[in-house]
C-alpha atoms as a PDB file:
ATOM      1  CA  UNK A   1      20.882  -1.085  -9.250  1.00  0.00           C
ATOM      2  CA  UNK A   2      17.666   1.216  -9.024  1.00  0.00           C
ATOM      3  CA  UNK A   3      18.206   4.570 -10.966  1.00  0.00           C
ATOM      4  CA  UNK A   4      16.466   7.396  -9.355  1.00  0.00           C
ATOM      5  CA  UNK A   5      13.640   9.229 -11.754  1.00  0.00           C
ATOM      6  CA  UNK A   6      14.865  12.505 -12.681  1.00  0.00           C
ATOM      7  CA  UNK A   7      13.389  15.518 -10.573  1.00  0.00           C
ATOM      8  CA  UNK A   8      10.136  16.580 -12.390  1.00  0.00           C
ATOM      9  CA  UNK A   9       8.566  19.894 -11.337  1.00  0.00           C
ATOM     10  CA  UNK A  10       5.717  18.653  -9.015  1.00  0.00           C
ATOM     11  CA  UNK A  11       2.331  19.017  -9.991  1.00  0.00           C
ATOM     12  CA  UNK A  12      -0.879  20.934  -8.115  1.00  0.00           C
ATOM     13  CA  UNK A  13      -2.116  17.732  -7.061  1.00  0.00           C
ATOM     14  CA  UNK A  14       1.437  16.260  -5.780  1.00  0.00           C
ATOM     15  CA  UNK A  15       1.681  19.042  -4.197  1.00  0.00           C
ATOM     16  CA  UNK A  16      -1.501  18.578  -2.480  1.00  0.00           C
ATOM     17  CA  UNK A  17      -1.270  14.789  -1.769  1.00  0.00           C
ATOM     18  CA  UNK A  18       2.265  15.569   0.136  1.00  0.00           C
ATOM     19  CA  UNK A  19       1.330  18.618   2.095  1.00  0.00           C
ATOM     20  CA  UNK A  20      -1.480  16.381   3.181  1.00  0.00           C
ATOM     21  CA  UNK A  21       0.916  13.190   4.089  1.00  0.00           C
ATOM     22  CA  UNK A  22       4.345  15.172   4.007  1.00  0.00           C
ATOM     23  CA  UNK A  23       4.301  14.355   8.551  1.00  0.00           C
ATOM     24  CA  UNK A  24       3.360  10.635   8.287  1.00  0.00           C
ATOM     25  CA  UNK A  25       5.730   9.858   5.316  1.00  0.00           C
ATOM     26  CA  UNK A  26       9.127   7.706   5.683  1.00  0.00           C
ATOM     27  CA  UNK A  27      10.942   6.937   2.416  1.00  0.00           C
ATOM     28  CA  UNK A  28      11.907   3.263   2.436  1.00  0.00           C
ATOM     29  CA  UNK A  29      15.247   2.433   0.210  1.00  0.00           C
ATOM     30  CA  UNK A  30      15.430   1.421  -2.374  1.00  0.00           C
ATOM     31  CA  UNK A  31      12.567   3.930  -3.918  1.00  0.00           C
ATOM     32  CA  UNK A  32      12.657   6.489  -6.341  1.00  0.00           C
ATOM     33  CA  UNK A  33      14.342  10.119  -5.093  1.00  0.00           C
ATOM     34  CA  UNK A  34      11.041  12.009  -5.639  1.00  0.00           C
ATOM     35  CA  UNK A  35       8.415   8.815  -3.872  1.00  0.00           C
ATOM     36  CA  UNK A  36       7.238   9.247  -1.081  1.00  0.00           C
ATOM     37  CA  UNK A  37       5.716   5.796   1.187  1.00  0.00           C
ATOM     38  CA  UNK A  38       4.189   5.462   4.555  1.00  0.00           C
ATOM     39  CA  UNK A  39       3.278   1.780   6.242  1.00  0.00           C
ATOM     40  CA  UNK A  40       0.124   2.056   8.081  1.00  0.00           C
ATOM     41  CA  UNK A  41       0.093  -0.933  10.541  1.00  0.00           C
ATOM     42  CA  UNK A  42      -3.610  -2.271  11.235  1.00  0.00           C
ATOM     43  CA  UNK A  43      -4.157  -5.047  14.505  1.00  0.00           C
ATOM     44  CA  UNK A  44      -6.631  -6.573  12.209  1.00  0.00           C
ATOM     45  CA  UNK A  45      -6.963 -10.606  11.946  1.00  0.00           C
ATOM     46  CA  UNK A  46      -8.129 -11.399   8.167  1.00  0.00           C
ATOM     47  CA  UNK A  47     -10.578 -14.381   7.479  1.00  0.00           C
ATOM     48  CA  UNK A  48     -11.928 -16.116   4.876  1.00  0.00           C
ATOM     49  CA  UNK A  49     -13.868 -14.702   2.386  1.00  0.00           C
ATOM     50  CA  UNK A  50     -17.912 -15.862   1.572  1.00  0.00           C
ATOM     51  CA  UNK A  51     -16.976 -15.533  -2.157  1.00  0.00           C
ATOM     52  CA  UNK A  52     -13.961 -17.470  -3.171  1.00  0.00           C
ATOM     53  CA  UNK A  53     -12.533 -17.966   0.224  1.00  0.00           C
ATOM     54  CA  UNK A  54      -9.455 -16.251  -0.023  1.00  0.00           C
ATOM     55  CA  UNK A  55      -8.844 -13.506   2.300  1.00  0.00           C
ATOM     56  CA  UNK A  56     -10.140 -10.730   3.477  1.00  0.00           C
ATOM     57  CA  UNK A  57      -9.330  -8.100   6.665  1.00  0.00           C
ATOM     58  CA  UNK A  58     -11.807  -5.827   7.735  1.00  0.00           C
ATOM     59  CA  UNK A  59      -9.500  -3.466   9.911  1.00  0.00           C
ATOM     60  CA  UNK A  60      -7.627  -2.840   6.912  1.00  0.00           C
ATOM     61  CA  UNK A  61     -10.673  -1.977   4.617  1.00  0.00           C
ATOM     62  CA  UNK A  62     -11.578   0.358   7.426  1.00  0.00           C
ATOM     63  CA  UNK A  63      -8.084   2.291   6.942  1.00  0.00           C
ATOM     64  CA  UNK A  64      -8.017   2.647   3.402  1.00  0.00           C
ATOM     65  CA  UNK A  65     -11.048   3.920   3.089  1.00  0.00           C
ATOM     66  CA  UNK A  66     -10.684   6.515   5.767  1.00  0.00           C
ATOM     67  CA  UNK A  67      -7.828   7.703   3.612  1.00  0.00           C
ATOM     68  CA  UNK A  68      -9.360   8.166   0.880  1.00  0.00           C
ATOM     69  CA  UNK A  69     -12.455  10.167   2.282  1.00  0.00           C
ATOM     70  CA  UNK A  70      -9.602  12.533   3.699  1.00  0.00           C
ATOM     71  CA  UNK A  71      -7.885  12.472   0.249  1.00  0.00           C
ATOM     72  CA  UNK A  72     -10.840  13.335  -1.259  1.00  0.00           C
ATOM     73  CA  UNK A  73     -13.207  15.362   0.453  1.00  0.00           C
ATOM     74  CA  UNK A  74     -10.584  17.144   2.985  1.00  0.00           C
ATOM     75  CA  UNK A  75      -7.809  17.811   0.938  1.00  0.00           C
ATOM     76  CA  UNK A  76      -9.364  17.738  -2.604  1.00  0.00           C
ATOM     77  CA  UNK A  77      -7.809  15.016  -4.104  1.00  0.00           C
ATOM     78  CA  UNK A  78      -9.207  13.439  -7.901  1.00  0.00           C
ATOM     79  CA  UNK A  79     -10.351  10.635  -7.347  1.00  0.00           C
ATOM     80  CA  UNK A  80      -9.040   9.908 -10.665  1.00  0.00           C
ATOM     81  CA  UNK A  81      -5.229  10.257  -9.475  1.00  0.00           C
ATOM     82  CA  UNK A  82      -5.879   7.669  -6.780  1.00  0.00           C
ATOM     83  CA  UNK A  83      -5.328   3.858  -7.173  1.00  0.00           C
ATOM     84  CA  UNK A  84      -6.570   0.732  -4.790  1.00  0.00           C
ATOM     85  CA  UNK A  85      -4.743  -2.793  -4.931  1.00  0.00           C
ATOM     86  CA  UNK A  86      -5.896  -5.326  -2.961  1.00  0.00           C
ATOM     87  CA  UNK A  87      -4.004  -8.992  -3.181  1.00  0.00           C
ATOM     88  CA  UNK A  88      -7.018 -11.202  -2.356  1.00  0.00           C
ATOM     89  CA  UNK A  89     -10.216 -11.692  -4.619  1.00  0.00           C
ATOM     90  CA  UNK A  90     -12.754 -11.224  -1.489  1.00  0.00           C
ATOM     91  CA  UNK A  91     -11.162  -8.208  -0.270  1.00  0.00           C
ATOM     92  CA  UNK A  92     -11.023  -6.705  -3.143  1.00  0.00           C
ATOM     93  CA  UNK A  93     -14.688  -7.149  -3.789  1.00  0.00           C
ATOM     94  CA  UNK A  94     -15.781  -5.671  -0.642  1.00  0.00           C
ATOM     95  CA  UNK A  95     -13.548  -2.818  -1.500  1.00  0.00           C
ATOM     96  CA  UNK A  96     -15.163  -2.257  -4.719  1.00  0.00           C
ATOM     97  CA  UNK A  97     -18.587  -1.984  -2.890  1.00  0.00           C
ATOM     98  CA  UNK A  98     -17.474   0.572  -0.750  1.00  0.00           C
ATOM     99  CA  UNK A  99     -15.962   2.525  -2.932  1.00  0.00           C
ATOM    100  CA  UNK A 100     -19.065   2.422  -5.136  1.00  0.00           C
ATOM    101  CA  UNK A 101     -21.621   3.128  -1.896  1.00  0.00           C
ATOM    102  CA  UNK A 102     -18.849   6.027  -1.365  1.00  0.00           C
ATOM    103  CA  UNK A 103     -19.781   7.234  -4.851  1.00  0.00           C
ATOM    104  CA  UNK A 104     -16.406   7.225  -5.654  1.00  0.00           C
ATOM    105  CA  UNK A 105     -16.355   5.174  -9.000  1.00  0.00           C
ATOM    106  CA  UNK A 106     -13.622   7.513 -10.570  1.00  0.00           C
ATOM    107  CA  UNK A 107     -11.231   5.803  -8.155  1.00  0.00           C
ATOM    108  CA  UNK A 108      -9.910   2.713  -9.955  1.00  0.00           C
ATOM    109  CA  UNK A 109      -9.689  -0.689  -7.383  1.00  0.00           C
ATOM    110  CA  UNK A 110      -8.374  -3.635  -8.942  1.00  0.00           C
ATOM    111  CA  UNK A 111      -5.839  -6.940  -8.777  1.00  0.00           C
ATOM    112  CA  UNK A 112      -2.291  -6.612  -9.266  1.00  0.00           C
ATOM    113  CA  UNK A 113      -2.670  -7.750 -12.707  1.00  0.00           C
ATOM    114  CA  UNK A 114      -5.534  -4.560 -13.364  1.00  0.00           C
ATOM    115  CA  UNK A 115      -3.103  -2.313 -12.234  1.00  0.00           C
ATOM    116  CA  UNK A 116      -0.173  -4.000 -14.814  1.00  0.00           C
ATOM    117  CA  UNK A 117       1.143  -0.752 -17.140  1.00  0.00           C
ATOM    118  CA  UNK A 118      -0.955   1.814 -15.263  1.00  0.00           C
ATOM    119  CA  UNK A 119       0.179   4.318 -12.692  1.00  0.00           C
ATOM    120  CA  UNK A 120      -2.051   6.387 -10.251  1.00  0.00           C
ATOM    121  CA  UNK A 121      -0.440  10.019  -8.324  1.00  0.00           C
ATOM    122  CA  UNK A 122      -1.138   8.075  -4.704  1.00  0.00           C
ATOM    123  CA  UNK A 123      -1.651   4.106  -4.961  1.00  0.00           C
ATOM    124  CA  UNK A 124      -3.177   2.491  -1.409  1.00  0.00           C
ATOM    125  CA  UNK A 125      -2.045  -1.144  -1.799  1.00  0.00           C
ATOM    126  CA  UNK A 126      -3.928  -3.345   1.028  1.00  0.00           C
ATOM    127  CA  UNK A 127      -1.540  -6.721   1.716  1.00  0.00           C
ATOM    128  CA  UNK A 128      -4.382  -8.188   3.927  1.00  0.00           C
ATOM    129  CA  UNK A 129      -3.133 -10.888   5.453  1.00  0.00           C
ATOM    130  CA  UNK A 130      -2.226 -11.392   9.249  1.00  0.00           C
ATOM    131  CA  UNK A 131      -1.365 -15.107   8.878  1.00  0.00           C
ATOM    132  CA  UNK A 132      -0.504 -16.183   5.570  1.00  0.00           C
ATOM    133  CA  UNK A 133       1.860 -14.103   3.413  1.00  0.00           C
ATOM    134  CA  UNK A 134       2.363 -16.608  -0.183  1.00  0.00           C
ATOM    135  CA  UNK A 135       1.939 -13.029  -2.229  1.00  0.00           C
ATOM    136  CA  UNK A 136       5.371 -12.388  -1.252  1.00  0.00           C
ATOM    137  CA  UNK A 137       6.669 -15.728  -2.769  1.00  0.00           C
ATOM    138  CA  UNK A 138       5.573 -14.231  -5.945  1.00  0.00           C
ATOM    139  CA  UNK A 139       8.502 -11.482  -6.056  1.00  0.00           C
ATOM    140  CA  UNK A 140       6.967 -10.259  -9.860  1.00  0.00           C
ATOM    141  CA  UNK A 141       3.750  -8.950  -8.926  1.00  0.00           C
ATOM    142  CA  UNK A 142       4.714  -7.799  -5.160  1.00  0.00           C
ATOM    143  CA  UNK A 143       6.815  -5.415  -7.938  1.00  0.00           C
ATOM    144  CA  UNK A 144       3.984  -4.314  -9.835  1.00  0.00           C
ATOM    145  CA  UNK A 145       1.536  -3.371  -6.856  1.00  0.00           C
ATOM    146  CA  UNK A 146       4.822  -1.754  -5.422  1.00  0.00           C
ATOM    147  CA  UNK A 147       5.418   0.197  -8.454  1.00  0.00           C
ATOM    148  CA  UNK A 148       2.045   1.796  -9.523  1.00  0.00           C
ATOM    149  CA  UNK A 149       2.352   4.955  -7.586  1.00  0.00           C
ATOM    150  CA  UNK A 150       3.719   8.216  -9.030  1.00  0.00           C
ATOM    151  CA  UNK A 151       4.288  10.795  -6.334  1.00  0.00           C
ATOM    152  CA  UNK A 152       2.717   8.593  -3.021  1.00  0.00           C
ATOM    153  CA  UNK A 153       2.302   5.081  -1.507  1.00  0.00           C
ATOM    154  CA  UNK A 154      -0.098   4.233   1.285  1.00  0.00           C
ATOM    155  CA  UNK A 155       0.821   0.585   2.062  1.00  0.00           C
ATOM    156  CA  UNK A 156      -1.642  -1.115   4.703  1.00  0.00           C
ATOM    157  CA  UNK A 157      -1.040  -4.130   7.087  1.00  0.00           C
ATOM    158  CA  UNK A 158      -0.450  -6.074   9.715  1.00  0.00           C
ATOM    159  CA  UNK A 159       3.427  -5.146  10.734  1.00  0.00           C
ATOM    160  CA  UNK A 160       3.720  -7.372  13.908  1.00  0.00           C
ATOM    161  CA  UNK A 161       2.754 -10.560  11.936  1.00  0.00           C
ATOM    162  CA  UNK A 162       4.318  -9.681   8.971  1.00  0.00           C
ATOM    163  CA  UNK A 163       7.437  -9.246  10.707  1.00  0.00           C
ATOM    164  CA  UNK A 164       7.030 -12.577  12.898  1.00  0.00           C
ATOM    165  CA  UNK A 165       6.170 -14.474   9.926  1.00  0.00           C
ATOM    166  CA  UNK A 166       9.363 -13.265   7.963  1.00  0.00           C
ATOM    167  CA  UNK A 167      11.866 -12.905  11.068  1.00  0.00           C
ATOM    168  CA  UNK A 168      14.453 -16.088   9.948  1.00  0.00           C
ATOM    169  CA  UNK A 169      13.929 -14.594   5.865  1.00  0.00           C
ATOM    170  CA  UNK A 170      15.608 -10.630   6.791  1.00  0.00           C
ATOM    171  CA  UNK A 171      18.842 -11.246   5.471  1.00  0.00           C
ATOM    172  CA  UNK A 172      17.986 -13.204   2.153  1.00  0.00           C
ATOM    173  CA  UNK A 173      15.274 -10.069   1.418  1.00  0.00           C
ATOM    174  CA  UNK A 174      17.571  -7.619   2.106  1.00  0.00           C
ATOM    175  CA  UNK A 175      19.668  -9.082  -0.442  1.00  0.00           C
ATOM    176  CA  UNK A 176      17.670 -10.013  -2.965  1.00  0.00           C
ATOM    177  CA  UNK A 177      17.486  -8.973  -6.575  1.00  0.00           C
ATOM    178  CA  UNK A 178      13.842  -8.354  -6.513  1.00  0.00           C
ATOM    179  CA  UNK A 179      13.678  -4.511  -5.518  1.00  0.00           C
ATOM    180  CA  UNK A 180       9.806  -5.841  -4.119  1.00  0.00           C
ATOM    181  CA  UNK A 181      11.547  -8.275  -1.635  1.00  0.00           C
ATOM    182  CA  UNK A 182      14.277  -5.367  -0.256  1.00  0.00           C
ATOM    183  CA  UNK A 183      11.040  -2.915  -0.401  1.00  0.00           C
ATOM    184  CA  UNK A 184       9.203  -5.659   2.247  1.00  0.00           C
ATOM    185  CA  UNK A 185      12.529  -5.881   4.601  1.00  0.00           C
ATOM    186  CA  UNK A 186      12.696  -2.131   4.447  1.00  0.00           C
ATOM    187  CA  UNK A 187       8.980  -1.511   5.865  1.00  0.00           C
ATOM    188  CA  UNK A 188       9.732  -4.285   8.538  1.00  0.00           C
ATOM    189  CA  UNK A 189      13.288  -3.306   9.791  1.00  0.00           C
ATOM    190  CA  UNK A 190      12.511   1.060   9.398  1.00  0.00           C
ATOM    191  CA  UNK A 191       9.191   0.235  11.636  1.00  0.00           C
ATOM    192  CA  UNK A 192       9.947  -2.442  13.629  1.00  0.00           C
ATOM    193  CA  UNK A 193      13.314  -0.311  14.883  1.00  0.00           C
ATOM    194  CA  UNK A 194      12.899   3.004  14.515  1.00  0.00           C
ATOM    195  CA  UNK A 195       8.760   2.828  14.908  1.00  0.00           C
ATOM    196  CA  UNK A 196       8.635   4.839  11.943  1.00  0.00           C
ATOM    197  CA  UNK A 197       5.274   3.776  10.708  1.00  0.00           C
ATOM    198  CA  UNK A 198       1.361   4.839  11.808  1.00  0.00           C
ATOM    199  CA  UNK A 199      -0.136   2.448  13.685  1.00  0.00           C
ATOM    200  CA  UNK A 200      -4.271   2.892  12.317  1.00  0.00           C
ATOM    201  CA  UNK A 201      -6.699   3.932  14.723  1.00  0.00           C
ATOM    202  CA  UNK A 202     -10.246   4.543  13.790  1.00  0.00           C
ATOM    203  CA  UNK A 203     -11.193   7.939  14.263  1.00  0.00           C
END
């Protein structure tokens, strides 16, 4: 069973993070009392990377980093208190290039494993894929890139094929002991049924 953090004052710069997100955000069980998480469903297909060819989705690159110019330059954000996780190699190099043509180096964008015993106020965490989901076979570090955020998660993706992909798996991840695998079945039943999610459009 997931204990719930105890209730800290919040900081200036929680505060400012969830007056910015406070309309968008649904809380998916099982997360901490006092975290806050929004889905953020991009039509995007991904496609192999030039690099390493793993995978890498445009559409969702797009949406993170439109986020994080509104973090940052409309609502003031550090760019020290926010985190980027992407879970393939050529994604996340792209990433890093915008962020750096962004001049934004203060903003740390790394693997699961860079993010392992660190914590950022608002983590975005970009699952990429719209065909092939093996990160979620790996129930450990779904956990960590779950886990990093203190106050807010921004978690961007393809809903539709996530949820076609794991429609005969619902029960077994609601069930399971891995709070990363519940986390995934919450996203896909609370936005799939209730449309409780944002559905990315360029602006």
């Amino acid at each position: 069973m997931i204990s719930a953090r105890p209730q800290i004052a919040p900081t200036a710069e929680t505060v400012k993070v969830m007056r910015f997100l406070n309309t968008l955000f649904v809380r998916y069980p099982p997360t901490d009392a006092n975290k806050r998480m929004v889905f953020v469903d991009v039509d995007s297909p991904d496609k192999k990377g030039e690099v390493t060819g793993s995978q890498e989705n445009a559409g969702g690159r797009d949406a993170i980093m439109d986020y994080v110019h509104r973090l940052v330059h409309e609502q003031s954000i550090s760019p020290t208190s926010i985190g980027i996780i992407s879970m393939y190699a050529d994604d996340l190099n792209t990433l890093k290039k915008a962020i750096k043509d962004a001049r934004l180096d203060a903003i740390k964008v790394s693997t699961v494993d860079g993010f392992q015993g660190q914590e950022r106020n608002i983590m975005l965490v970009h699952l990429v894929a719209s065909q092939h989901f093996k990160f979620i076979g790996n129930a450990n570090r779904l956990n960590v890139a779950l886990t990093r955020a203190k106050d807010a998660m921004i978690v961007v993706g393809n809903l539709t094929a996530m949820s076609n992909f794991l429609a005969n798996k619902m029960d077994s991840l609601e069930r399971a002991d891995q709070m990363a695998h519940r986390l995934i079945a919450g996203m896909i039943k609370h936005g799939n049924e209730n449309r409780q999610r944002i559905v990315y459009r360029p602006r």
